[in-house]
C-alpha atoms as a PDB file:
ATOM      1  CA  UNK A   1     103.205 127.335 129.084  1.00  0.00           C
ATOM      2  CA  UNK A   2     106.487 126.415 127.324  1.00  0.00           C
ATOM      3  CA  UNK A   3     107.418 127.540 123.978  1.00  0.00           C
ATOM      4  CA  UNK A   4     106.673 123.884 122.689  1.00  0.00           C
ATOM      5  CA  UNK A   5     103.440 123.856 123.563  1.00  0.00           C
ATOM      6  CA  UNK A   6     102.209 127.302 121.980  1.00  0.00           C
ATOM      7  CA  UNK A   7     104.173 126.095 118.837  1.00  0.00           C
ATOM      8  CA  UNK A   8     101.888 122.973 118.869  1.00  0.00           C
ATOM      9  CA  UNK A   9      98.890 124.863 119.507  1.00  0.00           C
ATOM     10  CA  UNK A  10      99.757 127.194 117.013  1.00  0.00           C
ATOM     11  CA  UNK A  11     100.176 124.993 114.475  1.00  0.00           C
ATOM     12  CA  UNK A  12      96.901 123.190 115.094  1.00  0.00           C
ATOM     13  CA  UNK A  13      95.226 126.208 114.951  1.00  0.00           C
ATOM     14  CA  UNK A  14      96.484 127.257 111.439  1.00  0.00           C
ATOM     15  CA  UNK A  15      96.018 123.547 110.163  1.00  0.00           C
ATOM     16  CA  UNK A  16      92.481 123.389 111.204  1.00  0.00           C
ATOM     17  CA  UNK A  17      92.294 127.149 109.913  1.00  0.00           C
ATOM     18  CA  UNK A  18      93.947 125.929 106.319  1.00  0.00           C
ATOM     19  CA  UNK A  19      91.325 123.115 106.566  1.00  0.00           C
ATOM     20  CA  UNK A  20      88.562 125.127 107.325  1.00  0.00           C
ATOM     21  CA  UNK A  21      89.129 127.702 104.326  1.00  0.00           C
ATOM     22  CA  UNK A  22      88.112 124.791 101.577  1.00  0.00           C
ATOM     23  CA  UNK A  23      84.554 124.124 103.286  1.00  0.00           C
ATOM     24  CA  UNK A  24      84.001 128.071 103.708  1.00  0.00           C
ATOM     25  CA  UNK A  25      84.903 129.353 100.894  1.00  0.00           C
ATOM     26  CA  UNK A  26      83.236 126.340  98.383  1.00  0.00           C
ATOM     27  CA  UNK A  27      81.214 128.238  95.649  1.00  0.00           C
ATOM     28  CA  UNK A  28      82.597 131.800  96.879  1.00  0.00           C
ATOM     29  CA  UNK A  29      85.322 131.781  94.654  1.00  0.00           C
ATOM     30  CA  UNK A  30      85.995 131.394  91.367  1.00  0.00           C
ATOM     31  CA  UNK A  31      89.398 129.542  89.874  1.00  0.00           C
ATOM     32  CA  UNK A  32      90.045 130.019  86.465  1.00  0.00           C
ATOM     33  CA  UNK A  33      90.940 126.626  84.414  1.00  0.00           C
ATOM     34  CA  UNK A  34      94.263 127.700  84.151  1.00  0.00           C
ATOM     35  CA  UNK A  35      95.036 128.484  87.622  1.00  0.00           C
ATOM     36  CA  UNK A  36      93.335 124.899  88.239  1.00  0.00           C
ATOM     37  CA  UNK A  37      95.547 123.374  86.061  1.00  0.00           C
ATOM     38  CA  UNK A  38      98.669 125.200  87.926  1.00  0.00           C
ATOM     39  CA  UNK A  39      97.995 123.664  91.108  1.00  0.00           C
ATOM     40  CA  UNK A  40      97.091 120.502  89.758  1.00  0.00           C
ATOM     41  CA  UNK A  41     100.703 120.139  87.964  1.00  0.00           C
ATOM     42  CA  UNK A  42     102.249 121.592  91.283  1.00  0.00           C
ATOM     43  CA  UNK A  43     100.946 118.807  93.668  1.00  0.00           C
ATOM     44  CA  UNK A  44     101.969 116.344  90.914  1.00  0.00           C
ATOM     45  CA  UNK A  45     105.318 117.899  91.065  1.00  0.00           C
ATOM     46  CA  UNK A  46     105.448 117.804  94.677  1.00  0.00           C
ATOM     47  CA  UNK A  47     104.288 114.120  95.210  1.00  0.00           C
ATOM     48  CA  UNK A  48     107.308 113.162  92.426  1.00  0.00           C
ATOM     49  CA  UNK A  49     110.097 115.773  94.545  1.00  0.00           C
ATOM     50  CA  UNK A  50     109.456 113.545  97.833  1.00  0.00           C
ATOM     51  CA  UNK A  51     109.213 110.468  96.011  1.00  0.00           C
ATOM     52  CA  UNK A  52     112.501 111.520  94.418  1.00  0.00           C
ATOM     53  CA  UNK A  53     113.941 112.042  97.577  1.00  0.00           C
ATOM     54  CA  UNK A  54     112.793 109.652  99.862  1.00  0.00           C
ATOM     55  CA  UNK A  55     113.681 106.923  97.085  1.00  0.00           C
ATOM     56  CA  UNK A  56     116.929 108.153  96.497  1.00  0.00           C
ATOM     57  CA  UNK A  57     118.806 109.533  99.322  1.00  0.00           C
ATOM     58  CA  UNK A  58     119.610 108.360 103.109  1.00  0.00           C
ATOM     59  CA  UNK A  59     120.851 110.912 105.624  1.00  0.00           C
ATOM     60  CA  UNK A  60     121.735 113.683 102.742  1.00  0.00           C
ATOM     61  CA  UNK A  61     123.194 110.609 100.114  1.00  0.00           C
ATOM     62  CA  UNK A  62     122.770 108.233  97.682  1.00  0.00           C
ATOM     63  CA  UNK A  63     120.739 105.443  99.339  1.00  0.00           C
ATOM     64  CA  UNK A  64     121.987 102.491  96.640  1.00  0.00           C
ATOM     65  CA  UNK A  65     120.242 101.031  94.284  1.00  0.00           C
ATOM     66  CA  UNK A  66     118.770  98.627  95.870  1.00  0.00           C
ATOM     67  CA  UNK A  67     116.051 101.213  97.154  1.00  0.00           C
ATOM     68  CA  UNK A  68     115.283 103.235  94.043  1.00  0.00           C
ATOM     69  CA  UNK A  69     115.133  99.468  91.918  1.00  0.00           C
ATOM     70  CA  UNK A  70     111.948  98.486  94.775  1.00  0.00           C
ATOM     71  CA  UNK A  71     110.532 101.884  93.969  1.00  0.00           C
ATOM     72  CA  UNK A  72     110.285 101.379  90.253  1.00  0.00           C
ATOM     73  CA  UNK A  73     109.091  97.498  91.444  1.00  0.00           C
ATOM     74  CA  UNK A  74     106.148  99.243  93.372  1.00  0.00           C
ATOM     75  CA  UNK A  75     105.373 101.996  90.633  1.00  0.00           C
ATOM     76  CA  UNK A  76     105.386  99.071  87.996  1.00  0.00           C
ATOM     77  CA  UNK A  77     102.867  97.594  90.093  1.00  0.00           C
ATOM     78  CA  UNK A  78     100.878 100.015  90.925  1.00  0.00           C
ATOM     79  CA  UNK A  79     100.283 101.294  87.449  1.00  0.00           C
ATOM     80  CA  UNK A  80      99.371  97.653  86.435  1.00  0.00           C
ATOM     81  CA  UNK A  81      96.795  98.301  89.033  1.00  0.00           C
ATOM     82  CA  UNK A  82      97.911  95.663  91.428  1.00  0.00           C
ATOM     83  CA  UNK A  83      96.479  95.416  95.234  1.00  0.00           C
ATOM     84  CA  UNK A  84      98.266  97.514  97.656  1.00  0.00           C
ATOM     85  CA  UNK A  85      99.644  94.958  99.930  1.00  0.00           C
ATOM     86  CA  UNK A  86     101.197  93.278  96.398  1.00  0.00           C
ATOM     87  CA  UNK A  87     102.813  96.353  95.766  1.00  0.00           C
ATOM     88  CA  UNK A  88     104.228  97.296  99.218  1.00  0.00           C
ATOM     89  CA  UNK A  89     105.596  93.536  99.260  1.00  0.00           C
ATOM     90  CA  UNK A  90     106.821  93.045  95.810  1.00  0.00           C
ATOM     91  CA  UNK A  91     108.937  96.595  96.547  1.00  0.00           C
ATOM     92  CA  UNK A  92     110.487  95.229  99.814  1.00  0.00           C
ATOM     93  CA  UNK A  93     110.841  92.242  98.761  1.00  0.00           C
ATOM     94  CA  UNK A  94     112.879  92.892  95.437  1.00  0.00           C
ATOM     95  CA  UNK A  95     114.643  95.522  97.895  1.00  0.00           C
ATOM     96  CA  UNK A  96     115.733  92.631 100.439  1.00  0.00           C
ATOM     97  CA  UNK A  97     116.536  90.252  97.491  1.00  0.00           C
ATOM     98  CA  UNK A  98     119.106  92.687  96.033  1.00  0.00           C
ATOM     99  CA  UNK A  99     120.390  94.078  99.526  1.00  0.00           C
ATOM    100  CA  UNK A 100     121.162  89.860 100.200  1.00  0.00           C
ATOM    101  CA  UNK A 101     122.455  89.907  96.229  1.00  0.00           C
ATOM    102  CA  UNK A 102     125.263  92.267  97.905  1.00  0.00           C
ATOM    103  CA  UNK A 103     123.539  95.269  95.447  1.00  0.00           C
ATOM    104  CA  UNK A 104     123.804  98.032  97.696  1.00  0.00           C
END
């Protein structure tokens, strides 16, 4: 076996094992509220770190502002509650419109 392959095994194994924990250990162990709370801010914090950079940056820099002006199209949207496919369109579309504006 090549080196690749164990590393993909291994990391299948510990994903299902990660997976497997929340099942198992349901109603064995107790969280307090604030620890609950933690985790809950920390995923929220997470989600906005990748938005953040994945709205923002290309290849380590500044992606324009065309990108980042789609993204806050798209959030707009989306807490207005509009369909998905709305929001994915209305954010590349006011992305393409300002790329063609010459707004990089």
């Amino acid at each position: 076996m090549t080196a690749t392959f164990v590393m993909i095994l291994a990391l299948a194994a510990g994903t299902y094992a990660f997976r497997l924990v929340g099942p198992v250990l349901h109603g064995r162990v107790d969280i307090s509220p604030r620890l609950q709370d933690l985790l809950s801010t920390g995923a929220v914090v997470l989600l906005v770190a990748l938005l953040a950079t994945g709205a923002l940056t290309e290849g380590g820099h500044f992606a324009g502002w065309a990108r980042p002006a789609g993204v806050l199209v798209g959030g707009l949207l989306a807490w207005r509650r509009a369909p998905f496919a709305v929001v994915v369109l209305a954010a590349a579309g006011a992305t393409a419109l300002l790329r063609a504006a010459g707004v990089a």
